[in-house]
Protein backbone atom coordinates (compact mmCIF):
# COMPACT_ATOMS: atom_id res chain seq x y z
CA UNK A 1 121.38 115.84 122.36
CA UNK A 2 121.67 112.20 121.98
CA UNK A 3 117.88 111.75 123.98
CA UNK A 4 116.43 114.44 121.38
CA UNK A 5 117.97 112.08 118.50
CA UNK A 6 116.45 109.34 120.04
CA UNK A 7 112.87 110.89 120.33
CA UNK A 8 113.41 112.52 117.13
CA UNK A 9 114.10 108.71 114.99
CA UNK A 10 111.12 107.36 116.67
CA UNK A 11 108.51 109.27 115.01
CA UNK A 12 109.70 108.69 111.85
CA UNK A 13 107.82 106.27 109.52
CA UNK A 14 108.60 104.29 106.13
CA UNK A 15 109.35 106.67 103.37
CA UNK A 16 109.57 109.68 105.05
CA UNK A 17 112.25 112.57 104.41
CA UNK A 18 114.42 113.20 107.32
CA UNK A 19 116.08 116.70 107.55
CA UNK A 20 118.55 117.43 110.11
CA UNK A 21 120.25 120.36 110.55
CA UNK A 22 123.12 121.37 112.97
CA UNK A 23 124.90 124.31 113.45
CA UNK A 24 127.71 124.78 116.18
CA UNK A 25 131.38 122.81 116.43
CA UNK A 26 132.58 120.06 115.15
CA UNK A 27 135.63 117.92 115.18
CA UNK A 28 137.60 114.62 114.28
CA UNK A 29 139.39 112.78 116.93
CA UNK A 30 141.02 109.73 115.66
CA UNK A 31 139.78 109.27 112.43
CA UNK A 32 136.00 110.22 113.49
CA UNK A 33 133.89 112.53 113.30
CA UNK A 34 132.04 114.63 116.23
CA UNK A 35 129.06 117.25 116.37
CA UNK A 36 129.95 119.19 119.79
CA UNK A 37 127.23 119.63 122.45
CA UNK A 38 127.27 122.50 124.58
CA UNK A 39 128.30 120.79 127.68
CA UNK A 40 132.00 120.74 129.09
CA UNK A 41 133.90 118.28 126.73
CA UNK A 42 135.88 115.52 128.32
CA UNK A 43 136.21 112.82 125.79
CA UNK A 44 134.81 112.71 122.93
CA UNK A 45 134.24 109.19 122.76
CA UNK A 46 131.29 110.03 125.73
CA UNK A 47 130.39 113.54 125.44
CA UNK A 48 129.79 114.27 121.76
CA UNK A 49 127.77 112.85 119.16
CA UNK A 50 129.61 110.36 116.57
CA UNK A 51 128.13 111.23 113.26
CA UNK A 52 128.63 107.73 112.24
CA UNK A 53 126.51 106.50 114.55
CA UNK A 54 124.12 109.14 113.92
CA UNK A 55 123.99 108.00 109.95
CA UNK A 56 123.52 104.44 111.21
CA UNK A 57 120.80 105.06 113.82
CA UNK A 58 118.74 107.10 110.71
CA UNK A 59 119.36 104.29 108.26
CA UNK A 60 118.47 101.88 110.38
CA UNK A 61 115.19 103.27 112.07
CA UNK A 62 112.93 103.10 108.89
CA UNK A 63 112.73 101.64 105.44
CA UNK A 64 113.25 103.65 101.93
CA UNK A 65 114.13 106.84 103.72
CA UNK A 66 115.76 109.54 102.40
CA UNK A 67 117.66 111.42 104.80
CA UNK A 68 119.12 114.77 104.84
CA UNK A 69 121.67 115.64 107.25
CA UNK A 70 122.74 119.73 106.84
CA UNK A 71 125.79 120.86 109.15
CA UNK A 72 127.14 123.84 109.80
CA UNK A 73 129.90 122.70 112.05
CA UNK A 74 132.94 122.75 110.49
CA UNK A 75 133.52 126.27 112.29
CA UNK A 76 136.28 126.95 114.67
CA UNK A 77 136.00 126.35 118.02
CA UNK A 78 137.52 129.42 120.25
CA UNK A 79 136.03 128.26 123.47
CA UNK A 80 136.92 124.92 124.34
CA UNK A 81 140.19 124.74 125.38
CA UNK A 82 140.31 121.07 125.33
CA UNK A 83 140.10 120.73 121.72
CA UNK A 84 140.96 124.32 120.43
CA UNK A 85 143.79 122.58 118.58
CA UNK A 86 141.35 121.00 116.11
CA UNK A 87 140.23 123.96 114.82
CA UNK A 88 140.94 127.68 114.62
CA UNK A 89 139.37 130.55 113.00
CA UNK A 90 139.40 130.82 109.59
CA UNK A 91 139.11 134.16 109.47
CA UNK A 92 142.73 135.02 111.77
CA UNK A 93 144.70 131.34 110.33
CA UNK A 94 145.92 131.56 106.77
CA UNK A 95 146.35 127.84 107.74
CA UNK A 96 143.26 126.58 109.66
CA UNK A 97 143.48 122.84 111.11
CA UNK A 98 140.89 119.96 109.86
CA UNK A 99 137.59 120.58 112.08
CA UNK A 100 136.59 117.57 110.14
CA UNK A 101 138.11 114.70 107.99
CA UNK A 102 136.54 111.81 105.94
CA UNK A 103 132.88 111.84 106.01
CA UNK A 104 132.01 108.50 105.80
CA UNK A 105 133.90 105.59 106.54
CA UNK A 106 133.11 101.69 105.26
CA UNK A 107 131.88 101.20 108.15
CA UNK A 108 128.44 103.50 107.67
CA UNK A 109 126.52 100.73 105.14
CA UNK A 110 123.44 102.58 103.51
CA UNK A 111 120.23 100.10 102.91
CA UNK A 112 119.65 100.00 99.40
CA UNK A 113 116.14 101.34 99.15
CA UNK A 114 117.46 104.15 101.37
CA UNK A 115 118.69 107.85 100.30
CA UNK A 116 120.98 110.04 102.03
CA UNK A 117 122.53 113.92 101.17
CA UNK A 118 125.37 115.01 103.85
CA UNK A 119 126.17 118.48 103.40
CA UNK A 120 129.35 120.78 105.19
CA UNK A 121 129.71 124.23 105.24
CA UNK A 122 133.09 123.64 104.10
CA UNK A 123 135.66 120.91 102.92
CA UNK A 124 137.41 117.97 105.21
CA UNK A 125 140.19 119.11 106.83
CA UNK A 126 139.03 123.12 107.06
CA UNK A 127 136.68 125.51 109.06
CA UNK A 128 134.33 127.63 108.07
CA UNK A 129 133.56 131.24 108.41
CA UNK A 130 131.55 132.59 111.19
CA UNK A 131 129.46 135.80 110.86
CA UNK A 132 130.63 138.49 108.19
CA UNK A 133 129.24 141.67 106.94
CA UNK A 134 125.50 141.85 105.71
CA UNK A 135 124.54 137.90 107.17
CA UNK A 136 122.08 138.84 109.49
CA UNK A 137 124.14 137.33 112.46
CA UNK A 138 124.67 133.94 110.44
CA UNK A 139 127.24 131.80 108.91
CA UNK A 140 128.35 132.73 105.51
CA UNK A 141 127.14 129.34 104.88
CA UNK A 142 124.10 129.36 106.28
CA UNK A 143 123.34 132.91 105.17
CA UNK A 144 124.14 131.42 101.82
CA UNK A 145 121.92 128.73 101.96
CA UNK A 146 119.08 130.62 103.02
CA UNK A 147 119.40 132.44 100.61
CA UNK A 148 118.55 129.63 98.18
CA UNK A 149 116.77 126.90 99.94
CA UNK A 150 113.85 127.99 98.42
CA UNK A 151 114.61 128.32 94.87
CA UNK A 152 111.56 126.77 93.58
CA UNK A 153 111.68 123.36 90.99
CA UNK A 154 115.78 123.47 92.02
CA UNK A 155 117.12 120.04 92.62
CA UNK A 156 119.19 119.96 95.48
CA UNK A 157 122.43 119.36 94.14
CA UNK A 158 121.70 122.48 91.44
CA UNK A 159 120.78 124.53 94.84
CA UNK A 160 124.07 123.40 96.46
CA UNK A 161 126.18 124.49 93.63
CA UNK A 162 124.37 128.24 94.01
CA UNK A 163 125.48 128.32 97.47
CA UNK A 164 128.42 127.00 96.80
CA UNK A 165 129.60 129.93 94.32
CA UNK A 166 128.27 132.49 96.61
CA UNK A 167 130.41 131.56 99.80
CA UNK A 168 133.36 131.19 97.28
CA UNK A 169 132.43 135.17 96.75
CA UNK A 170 132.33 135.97 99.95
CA UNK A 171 135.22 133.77 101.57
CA UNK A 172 137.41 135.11 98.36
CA UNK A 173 137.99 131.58 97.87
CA UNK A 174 139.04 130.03 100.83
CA UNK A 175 135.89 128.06 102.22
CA UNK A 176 133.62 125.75 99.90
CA UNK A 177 130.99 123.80 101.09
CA UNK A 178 131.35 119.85 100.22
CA UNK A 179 128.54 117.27 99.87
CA UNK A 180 128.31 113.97 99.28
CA UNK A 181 125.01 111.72 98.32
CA UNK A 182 123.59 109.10 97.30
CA UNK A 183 120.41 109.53 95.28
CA UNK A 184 118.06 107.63 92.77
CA UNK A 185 115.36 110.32 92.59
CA UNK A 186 115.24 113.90 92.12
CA UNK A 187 114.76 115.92 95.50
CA UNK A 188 113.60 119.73 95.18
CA UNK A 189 113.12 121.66 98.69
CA UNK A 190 110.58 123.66 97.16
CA UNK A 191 108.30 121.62 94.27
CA UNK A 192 105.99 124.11 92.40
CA UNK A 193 103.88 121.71 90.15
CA UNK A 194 101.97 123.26 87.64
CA UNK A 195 98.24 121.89 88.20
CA UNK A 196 96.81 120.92 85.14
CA UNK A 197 92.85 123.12 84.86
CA UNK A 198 89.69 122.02 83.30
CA UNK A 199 87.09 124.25 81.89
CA UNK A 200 84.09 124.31 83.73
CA UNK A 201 81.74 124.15 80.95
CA UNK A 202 81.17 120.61 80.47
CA UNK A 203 80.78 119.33 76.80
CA UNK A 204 78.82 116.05 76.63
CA UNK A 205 80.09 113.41 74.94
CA UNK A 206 77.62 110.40 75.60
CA UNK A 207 74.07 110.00 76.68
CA UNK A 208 72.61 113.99 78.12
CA UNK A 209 69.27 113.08 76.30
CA UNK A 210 67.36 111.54 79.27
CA UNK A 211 67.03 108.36 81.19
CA UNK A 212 66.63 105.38 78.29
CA UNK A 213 67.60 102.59 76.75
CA UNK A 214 67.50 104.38 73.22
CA UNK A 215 71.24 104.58 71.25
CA UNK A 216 71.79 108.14 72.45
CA UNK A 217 70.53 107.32 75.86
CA UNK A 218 72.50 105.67 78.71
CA UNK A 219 71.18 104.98 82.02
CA UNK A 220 72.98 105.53 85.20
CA UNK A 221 76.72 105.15 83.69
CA UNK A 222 79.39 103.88 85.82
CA UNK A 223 82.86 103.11 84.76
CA UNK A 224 84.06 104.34 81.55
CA UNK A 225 87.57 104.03 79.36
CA UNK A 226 88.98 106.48 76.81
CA UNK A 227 90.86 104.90 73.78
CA UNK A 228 93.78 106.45 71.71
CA UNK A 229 91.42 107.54 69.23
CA UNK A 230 88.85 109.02 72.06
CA UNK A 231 86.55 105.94 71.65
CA UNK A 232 84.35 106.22 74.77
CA UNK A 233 83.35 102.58 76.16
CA UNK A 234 80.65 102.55 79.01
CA UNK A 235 79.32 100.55 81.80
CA UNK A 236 75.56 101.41 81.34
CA UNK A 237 74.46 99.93 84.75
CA UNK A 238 71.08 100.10 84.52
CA UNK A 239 70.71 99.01 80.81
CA UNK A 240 72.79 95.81 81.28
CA UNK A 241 75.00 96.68 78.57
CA UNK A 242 78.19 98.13 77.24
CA UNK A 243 78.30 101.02 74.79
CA UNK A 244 81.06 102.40 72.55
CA UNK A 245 80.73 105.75 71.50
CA UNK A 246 83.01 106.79 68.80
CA UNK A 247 84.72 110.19 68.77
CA UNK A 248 82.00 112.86 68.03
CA UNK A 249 79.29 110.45 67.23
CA UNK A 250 75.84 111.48 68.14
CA UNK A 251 74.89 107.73 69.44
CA UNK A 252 76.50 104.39 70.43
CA UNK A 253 76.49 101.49 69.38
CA UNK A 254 75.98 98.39 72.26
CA UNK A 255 79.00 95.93 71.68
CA UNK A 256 78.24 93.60 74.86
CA UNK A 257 74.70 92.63 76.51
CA UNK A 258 71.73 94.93 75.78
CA UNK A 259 69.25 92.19 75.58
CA UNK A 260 67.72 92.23 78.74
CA UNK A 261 69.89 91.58 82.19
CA UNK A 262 70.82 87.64 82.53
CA UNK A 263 73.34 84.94 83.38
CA UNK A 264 73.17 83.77 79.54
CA UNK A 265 76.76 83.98 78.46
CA UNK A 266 75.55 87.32 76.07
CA UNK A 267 74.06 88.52 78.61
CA UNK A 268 75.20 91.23 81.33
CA UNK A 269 73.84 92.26 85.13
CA UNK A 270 74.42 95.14 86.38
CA UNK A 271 77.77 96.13 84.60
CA UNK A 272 80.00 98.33 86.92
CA UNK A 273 83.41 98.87 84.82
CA UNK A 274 85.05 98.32 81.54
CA UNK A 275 88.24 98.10 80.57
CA UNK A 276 90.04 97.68 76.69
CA UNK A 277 92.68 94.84 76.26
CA UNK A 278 94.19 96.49 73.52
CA UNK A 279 96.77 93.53 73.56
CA UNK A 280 94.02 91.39 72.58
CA UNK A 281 91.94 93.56 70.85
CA UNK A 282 89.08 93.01 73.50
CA UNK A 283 87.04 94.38 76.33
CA UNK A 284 86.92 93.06 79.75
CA UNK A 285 83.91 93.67 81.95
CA UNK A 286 82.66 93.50 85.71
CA UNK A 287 79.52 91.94 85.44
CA UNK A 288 78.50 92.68 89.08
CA UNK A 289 75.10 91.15 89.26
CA UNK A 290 76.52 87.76 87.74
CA UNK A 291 79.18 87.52 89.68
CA UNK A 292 81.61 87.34 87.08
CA UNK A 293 84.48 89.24 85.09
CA UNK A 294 83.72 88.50 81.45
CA UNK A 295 86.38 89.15 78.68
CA UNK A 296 84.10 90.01 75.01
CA UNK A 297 85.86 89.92 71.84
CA UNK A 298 83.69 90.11 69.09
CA UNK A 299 80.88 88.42 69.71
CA UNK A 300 82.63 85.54 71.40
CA UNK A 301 82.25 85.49 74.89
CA UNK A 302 84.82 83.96 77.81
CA UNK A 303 84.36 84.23 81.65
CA UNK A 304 87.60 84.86 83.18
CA UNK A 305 86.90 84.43 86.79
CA UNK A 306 83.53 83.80 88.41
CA UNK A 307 82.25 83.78 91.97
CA UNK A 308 83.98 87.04 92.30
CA UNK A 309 81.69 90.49 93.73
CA UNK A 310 83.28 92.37 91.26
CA UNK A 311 83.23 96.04 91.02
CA UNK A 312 86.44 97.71 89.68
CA UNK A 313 88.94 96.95 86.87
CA UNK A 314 92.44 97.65 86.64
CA UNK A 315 95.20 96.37 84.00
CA UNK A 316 99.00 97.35 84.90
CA UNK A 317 101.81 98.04 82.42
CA UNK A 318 102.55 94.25 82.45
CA UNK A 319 98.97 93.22 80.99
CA UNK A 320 98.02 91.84 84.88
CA UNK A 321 94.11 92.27 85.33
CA UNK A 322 93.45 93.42 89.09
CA UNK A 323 89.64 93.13 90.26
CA UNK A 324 88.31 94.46 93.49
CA UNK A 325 85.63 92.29 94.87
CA UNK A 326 83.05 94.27 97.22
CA UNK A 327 82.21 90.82 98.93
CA UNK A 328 85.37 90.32 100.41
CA UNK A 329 86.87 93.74 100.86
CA UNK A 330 90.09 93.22 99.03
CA UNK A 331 91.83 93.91 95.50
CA UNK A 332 93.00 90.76 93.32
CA UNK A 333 95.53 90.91 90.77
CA UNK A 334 95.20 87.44 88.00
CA UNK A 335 98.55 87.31 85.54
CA UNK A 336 97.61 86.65 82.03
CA UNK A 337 96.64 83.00 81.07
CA UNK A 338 96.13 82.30 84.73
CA UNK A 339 92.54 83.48 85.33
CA UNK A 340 91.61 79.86 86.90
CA UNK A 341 93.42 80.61 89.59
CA UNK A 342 92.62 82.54 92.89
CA UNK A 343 94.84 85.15 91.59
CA UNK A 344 96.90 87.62 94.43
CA UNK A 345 95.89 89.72 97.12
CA UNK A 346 96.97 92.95 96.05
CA UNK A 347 95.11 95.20 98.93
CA UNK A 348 92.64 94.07 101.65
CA UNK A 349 92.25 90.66 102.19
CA UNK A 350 91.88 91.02 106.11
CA UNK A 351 88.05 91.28 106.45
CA UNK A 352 85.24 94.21 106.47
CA UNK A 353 87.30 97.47 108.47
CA UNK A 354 89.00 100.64 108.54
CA UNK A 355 92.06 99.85 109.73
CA UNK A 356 95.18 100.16 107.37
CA UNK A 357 95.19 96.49 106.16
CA UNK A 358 91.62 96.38 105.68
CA UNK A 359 88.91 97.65 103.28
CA UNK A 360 85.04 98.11 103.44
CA UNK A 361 83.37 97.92 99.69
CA UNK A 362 86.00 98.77 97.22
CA UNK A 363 84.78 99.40 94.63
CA UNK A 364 86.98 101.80 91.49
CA UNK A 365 90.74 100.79 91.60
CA UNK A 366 93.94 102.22 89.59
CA UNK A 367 97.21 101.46 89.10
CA UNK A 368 100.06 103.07 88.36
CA UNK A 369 103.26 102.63 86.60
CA UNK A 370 105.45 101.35 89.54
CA UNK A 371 102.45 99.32 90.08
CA UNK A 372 101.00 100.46 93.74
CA UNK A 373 96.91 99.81 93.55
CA UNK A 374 95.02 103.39 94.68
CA UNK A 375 91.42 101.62 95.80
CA UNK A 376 88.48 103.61 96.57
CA UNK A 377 87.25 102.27 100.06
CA UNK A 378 84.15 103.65 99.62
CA UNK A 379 82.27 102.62 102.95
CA UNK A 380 85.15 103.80 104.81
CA UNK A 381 84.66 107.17 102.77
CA UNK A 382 88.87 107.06 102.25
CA UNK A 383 91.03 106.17 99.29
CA UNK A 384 94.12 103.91 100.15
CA UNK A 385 97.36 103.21 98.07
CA UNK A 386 98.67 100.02 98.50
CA UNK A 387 102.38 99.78 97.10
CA UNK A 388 103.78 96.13 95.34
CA UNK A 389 103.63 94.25 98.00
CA UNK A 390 102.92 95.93 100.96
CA UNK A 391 101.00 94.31 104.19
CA UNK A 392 99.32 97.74 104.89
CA UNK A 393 97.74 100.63 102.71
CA UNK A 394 98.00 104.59 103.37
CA UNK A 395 95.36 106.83 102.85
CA UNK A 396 95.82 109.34 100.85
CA UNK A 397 92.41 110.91 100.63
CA UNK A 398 89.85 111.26 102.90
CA UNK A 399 89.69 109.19 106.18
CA UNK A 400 88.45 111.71 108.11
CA UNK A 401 84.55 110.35 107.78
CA UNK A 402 81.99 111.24 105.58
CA UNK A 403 81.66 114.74 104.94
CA UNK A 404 81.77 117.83 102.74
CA UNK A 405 84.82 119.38 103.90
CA UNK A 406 88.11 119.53 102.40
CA UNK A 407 89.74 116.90 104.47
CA UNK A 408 86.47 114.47 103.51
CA UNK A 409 84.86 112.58 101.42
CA UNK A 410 81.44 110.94 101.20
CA UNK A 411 81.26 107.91 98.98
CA UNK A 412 84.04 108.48 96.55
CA UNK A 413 84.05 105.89 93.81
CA UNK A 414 85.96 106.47 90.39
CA UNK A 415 89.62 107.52 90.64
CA UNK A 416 92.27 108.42 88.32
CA UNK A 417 96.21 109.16 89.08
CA UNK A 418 98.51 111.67 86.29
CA UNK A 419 101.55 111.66 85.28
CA UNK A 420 102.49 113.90 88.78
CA UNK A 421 100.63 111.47 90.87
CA UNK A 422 97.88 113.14 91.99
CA UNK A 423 95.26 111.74 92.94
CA UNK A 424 91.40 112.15 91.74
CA UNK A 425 88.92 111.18 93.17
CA UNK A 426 84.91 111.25 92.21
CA UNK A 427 83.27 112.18 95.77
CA UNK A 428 79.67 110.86 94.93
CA UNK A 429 77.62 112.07 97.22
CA UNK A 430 79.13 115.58 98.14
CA UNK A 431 78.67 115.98 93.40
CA UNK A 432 82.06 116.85 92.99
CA UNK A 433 85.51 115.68 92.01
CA UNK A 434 89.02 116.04 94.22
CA UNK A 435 92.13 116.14 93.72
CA UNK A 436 94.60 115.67 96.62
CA UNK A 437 98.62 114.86 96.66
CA UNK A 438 100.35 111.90 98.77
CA UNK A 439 100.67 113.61 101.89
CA UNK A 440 97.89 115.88 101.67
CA UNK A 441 96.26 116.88 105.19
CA UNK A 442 93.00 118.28 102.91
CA UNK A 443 92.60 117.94 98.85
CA UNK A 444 91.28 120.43 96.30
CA UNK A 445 88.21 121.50 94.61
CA UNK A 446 88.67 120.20 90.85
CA UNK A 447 85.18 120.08 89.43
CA UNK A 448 81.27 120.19 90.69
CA UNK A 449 80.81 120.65 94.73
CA UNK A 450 77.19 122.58 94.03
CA UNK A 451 74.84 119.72 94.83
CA UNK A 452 72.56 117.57 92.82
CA UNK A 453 71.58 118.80 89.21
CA UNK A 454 72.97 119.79 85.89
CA UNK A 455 76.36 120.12 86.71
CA UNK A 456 77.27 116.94 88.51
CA UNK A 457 74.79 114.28 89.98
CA UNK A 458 76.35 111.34 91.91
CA UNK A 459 79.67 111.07 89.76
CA UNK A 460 80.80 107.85 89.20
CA UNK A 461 83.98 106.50 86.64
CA UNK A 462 86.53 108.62 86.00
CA UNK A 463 89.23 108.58 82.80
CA UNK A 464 91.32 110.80 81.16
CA UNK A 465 92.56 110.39 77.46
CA UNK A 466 95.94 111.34 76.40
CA UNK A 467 95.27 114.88 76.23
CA UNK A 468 94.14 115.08 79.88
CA UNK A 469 90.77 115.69 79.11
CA UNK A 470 88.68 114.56 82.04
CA UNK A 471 85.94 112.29 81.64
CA UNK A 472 83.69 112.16 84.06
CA UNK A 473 80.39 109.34 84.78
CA UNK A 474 77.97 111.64 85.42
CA UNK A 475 75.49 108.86 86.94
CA UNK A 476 72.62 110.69 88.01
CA UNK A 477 72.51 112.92 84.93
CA UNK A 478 72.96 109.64 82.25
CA UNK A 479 75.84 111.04 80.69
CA UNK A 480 79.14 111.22 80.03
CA UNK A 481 80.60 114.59 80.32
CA UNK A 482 84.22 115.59 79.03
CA UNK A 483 85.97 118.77 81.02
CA UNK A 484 88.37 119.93 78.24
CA UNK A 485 92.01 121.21 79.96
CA UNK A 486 92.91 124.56 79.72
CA UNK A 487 95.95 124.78 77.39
């Protein structure tokens, strides 16, 4: 047993859960606790496992783990005469002996990022009942916690007091199972999340009248953001400008560039993505083709940071402005006041690549509210989150190369993250928009995915407003297109 715990803590990685579950004997010999193996016991101290120094190898293997340890072991042990004295059988003693005592000592110290639950199948210092009538060969504590591991959206404490009652029942009050943890999150065995659905008939909300330059035209749209009031604000690429739509207006109105592409101060390149200060009452833009990220308030203009191969904007909960740059294949983040400076590496940094440190033309970024950067690594067909202050990303979409199937994308650009932290993702060239979860082998079918034409053509910057109406850049189309949820 102690070689399968050792192959069993290598493979596990930062963050993971760990679930371990034991059923069999236990005992405590000297103030410690022991999981029995099923070989010949001649000291415990040698042949069984110390469940302290299990604890301690799982804390110890990984970082900001939460680990699970389940055991069924507080049972008598009739067989091994060695030891029979530590426990007897519940079910013939009216005064069983401890089969376990204290469950943790000082000695077991718990990193702080780290989680743990230890659950018995019965209180220090008693045994548990084996088999009964109608438990399908099981424990009355296992049978009992089958029988509501899988209570859907039921945290696990909430699930442990169920089983808890019902071997109460059954043992007529003489075994309850005890558990101790340590928890800053909510853990649910089985997590039913209610998916939030979009009507597929798209209502337009910008542009839809043809390829222009007129006030109810855009041309090629990229990025786009969504105000309280439902303000639309637009990165129209191709006409060097930004537009505001207002909330059912027929036409917009051009509040930055629009007089021919430039490096004049009022004028714009090749705008990629806009973002609203609403601290400052201004917009901030990615002038891609002038290699700058321009802040516009008014009509008064102020470069923020230049030499930069902008693409993306981001602003966290703080007011920080993050930028990826496309040239050199990372994500920036620039506090407020200090745009002189070269700012942070937030993601990337380590050259053109796919490897987890690395990016290859990111291009849309967004961050959340524990402020991890999700970057769409769009020549490596992926998207990565990179947590505050990691050295490495994760994908969490994609990475499997270009491609239509479910497991792929194929030059994903604008992405969005809800409340529940899924992910979505605007899959250019396969016309569609994703959705996947963190730890999702393949994502999900949200919108599009029927080629080139009406319904989505290349779709580019994605938003939602604080409905959850979806907003989608539909670039090849020169609209904007709103996907109203189903209520």
């Amino acid at each position: 047993m102690d070689i399968a715990i050792r192959d069993f803590c290598a493979t596990i990685k930062d963050d993971d859960c760990v679930l371990i579950y034991f059923s069999g004997h236990g005992m405590e010999d000297k103030g410690k606790n022991y999981l029995l193996p099923i070989e010949h016991i001649h000291n415990p101290e040698f042949d069984c496992i110390n469940l302290e120094e299990l604890l301690k190898q799982l804390n110890n293997c990984r970082d900001n783990l939460l680990n699970i340890v389940i055991l069924d072991a507080c049972r008598a042990d009739k067989e091994n005469n060695t030891w029979k004295t530590k426990a007897t059988i519940a079910e013939n003693d009216h005064d069983p002996k401890p089969a376990f005592g204290k469950a943790l000592s000082g000695h077991v110290r718990l990193p702080k990022k780290s989680q743990f639950v230890l659950i018995y199948s019965a209180d220090p210092g008693t045994v548990s009942f084996a088999d009964g009538p109608h438990t399908n060969g099981n424990s009355y504590f296992t049978h009992s916690l089958l029988n509501h591991i899988s209570a859907s959206n039921t945290k696990i404490e909430d699930m442990m007091k169920e089983v808890s009652r019902e071997i109460k029942f059954k043992s007529r009050h003489r075994q309850r199972p005890w558990i101790n943890l340590c928890l800053h999150e909510d853990f649910y065995f089985q997590k039913e999340t209610k998916f939030n659905a979009w009507r597929q008939n798209a209502i337009v909300v910008a542009g839809g009248n043809g390829q222009g330059q007129k006030l109810n035209q855009l041309n090629h749209p990229f990025g786009n953001f969504i105000d309280r009031k439902k303000n639309i604000f637009i990165a129209d690429y191709w006409n060097h400008r930004i537009v505001e739509w207002k909330y059912n207006a027929k036409e917009g109105q051009i509040i930055a560039g629009g007089n021919s592409h430039g490096n004049r101060i009022s004028q714009l390149n090749y705008p990629t993505d806009v973002i609203v200060d609403e601290q400052n009452n201004s917009i901030i833009i990615a002038d891609r083709g002038n290699k700058r990220v321009i802040r516009w308030l008014n009509q008064t203009q102020q470069i923020l940071i230049d030499n930069i191969f902008c693409y993306g904007l981001a602003m966290d909960k703080n007011g920080f402005l993050y930028v990826s740059d496309i040239a050199k294949n990372e994500v920036r983040r620039w506090n407020m006041g200090e745009y002189k400076t070269e700012g942070i590496v937030m993601a990337g940094g380590n050259g053109k690549g796919n490897q987890l440190n690395q990016l290859y033309s990111p291009t849309f970024i967004f961050v959340d509210e524990d402020e991890s950067v999700y970057v769409s690594d769009t020549d490596n067909n992926r998207v990565m989150k990179w947590r505050k202050g990691a050295k490495e990303g994760i994908v969490v979409a994609g990475g499997n190369g270009k491609g239509r199937n479910w497991n792929q994308l194929y030059h994903p650009e604008g992405i969005v993250v809800d409340h529940l932290g899924q992910i979505y993702v605007a899959d250019s060239e396969n016309h569609r928009v994703m959705r996947w979860s963190e730890g999702d082998e393949v994502g999900e079918l949200v919108l599009g995915g029927n080629g080139e034409g009406n319904q989505l053509g290349g779709p580019s910057g994605l938003s939602f407003d604080d409905e959850g109406n979806l907003y989608v850049a539909d670039w090849g189309n020169h609209r904007i297109i709103n996907f109203e949820i189903n209520s």
